[in-house]
C-alpha atoms as a PDB file:
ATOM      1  CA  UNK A   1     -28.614  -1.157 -21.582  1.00  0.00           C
ATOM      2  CA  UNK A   2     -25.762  -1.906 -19.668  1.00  0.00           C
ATOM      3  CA  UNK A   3     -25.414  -3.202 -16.203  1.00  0.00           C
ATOM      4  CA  UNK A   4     -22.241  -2.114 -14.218  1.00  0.00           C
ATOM      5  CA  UNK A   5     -20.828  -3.160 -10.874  1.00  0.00           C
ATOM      6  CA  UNK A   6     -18.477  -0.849  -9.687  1.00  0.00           C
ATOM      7  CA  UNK A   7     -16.572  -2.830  -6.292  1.00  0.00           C
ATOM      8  CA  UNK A   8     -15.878  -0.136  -3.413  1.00  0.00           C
ATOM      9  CA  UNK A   9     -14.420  -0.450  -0.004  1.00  0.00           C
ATOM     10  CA  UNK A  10     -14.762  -3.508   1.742  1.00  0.00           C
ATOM     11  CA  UNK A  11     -17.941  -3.437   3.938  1.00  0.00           C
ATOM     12  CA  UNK A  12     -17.229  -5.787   6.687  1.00  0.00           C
ATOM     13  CA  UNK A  13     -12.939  -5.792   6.638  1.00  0.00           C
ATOM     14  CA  UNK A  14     -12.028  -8.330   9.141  1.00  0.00           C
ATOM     15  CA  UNK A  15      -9.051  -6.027   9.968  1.00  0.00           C
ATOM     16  CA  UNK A  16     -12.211  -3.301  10.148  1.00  0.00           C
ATOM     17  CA  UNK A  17     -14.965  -4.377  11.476  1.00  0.00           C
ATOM     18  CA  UNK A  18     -15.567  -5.300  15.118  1.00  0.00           C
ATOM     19  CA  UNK A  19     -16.878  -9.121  14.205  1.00  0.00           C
ATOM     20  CA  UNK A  20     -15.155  -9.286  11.215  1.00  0.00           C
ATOM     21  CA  UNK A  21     -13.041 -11.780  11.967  1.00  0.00           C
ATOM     22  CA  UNK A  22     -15.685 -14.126  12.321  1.00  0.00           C
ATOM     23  CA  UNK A  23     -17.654 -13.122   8.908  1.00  0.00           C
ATOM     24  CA  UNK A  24     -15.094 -11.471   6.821  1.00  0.00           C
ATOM     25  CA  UNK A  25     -13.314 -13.498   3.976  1.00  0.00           C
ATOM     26  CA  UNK A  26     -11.020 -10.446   4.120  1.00  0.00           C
ATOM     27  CA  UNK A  27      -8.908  -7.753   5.228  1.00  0.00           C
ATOM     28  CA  UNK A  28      -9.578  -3.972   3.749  1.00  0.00           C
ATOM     29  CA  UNK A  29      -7.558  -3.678   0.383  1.00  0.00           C
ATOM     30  CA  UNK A  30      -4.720  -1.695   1.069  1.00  0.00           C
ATOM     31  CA  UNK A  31      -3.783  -1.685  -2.581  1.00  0.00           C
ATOM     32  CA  UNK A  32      -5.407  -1.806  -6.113  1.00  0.00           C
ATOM     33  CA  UNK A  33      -4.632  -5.045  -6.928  1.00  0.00           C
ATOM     34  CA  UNK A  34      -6.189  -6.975  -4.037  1.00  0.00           C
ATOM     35  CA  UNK A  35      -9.013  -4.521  -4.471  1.00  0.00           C
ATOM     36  CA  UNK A  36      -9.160  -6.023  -8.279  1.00  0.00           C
ATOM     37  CA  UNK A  37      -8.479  -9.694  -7.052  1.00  0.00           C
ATOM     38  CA  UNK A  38     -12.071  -8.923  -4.578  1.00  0.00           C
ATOM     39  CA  UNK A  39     -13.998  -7.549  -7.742  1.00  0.00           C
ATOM     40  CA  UNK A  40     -12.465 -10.410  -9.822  1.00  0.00           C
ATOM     41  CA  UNK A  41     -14.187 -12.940  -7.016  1.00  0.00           C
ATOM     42  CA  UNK A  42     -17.338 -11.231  -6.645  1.00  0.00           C
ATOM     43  CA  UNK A  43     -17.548 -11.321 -10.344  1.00  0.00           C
ATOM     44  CA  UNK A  44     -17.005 -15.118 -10.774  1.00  0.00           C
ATOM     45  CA  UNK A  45     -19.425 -16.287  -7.827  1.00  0.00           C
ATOM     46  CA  UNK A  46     -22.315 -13.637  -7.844  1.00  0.00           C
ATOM     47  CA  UNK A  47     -22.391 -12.037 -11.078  1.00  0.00           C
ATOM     48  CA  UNK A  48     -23.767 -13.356 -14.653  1.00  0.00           C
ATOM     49  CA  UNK A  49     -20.819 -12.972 -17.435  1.00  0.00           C
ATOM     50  CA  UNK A  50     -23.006  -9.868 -18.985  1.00  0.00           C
ATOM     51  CA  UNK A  51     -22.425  -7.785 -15.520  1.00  0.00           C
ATOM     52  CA  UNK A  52     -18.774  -5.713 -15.708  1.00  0.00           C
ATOM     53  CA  UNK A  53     -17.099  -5.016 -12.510  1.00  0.00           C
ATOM     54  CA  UNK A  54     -15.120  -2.594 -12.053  1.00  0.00           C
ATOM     55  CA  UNK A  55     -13.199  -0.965  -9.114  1.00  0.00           C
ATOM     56  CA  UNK A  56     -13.203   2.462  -7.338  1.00  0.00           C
ATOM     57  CA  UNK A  57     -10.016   3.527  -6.904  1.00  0.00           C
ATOM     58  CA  UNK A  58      -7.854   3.695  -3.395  1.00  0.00           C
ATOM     59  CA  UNK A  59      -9.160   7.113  -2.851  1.00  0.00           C
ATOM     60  CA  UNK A  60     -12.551   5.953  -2.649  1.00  0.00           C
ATOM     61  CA  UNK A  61     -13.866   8.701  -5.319  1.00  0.00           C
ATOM     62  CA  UNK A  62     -16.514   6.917  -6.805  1.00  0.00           C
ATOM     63  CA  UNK A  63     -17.529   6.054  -3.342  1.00  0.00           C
ATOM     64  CA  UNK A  64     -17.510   9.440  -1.886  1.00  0.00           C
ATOM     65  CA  UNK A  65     -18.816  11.205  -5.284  1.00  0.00           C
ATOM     66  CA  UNK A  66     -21.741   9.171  -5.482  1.00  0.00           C
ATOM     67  CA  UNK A  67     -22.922   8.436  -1.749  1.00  0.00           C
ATOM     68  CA  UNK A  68     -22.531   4.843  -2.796  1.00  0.00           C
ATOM     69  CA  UNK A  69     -21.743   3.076   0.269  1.00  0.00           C
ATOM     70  CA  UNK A  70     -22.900   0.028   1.031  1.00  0.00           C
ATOM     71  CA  UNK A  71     -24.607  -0.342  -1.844  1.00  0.00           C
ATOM     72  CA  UNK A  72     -26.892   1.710  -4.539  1.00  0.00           C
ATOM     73  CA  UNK A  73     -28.248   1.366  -8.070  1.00  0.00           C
ATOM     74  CA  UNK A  74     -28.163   4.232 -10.736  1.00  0.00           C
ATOM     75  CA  UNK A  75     -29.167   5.036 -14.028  1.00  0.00           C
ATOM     76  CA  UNK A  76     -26.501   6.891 -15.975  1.00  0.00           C
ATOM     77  CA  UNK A  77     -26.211   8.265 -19.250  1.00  0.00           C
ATOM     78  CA  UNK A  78     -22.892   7.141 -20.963  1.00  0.00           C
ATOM     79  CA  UNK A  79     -20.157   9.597 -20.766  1.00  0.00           C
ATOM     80  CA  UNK A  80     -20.504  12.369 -23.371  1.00  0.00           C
ATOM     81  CA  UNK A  81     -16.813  14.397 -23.458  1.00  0.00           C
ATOM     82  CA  UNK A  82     -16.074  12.640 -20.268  1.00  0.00           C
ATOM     83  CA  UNK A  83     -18.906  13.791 -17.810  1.00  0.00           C
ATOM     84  CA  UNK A  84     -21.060  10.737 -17.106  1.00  0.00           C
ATOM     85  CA  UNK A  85     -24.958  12.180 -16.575  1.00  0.00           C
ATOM     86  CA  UNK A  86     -26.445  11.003 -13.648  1.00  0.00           C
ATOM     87  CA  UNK A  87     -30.282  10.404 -14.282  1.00  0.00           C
ATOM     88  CA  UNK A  88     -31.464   7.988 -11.473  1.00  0.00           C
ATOM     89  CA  UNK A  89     -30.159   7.211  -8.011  1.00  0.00           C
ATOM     90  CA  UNK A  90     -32.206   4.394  -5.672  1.00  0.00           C
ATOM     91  CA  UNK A  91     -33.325   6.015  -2.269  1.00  0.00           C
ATOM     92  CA  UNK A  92     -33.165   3.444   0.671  1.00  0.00           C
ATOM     93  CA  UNK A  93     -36.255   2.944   1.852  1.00  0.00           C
ATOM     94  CA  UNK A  94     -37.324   1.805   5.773  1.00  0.00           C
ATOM     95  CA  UNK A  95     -41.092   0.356   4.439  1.00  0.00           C
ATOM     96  CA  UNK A  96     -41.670  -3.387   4.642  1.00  0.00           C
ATOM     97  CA  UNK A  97     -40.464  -6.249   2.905  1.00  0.00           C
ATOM     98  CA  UNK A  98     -37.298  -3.908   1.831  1.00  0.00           C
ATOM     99  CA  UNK A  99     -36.291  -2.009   5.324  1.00  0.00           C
ATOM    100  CA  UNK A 100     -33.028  -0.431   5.071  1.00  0.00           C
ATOM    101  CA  UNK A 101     -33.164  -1.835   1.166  1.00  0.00           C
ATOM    102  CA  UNK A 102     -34.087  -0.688  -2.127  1.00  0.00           C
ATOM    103  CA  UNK A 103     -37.219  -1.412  -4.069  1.00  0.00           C
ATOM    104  CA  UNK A 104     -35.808  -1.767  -7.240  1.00  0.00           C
ATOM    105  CA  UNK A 105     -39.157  -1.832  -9.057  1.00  0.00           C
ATOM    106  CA  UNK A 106     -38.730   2.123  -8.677  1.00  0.00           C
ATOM    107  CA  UNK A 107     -35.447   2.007 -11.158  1.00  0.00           C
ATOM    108  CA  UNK A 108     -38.026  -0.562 -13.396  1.00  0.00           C
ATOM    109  CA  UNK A 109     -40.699   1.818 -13.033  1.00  0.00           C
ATOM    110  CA  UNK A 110     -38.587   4.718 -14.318  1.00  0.00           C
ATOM    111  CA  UNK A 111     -36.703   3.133 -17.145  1.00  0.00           C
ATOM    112  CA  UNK A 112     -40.066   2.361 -18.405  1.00  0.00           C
ATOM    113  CA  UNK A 113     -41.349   6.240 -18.275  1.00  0.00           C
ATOM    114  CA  UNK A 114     -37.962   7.841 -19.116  1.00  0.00           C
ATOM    115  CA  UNK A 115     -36.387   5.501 -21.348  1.00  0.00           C
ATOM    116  CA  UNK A 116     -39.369   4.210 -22.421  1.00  0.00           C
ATOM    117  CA  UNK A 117     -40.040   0.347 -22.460  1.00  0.00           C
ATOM    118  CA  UNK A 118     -36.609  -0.709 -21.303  1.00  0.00           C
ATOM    119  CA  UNK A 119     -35.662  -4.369 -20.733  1.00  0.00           C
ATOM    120  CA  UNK A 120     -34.159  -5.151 -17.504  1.00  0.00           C
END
């Protein structure tokens, strides 16, 4: 199994956002490289070294595509020919303790019946 981070449009651009400029470390990448320099950060201080990140690019396809805004977990199959199979996309949910989150048990709970005893 492989976990994947794939860094999309800035959330909360101070250049963006109405309070941005009070909790934004940044503008909204207007390029591909200070997109990459973002996903390069986020990497270092939030991910463990086994995590890739990777970045959407400036048309915001991956984004769009896969409804993936702010943020969303997936299980894929790797790409065969290069189509990439989606199998598994988290559903926000609005219950208690995760309002507006995901309960990421659900992704657990299927990798274990379709994949059958997977290690997260």
């Amino acid at each position: 199994m492989r976990f994947l981070v794939v860094y999309i449009a800035e959330a909360h651009a101070s250049d963006e956002w109405p309070v941005g400029a009070l909790t934004s470390v940044t503008t909204q990448p207007t390029n591909l490289q200070h997109r990459i320099k973002l996903a390069q950060k986020v990497k270092s201080k939030l991910l463990h070294d086994e995590v890739d990140v990777v970045c959407d690019a400036m048309d915001n396809g991956f984004q769009q595509t896969m409804a993936a805004w702010p943020i969303r977990a997936y299980v894929v199959d790797p790409p065969q020919s290069g189509t990439v199979t989606l199998r598994w996309k988290a559903q926000p949910t609005l219950a208690p303790p995760e309002v507006y989150g995901y309960d990421l048990n659900a992704m657990t709970d299927w990798l274990e019946s379709n994949i059958g005893g997977a290690q997260a």
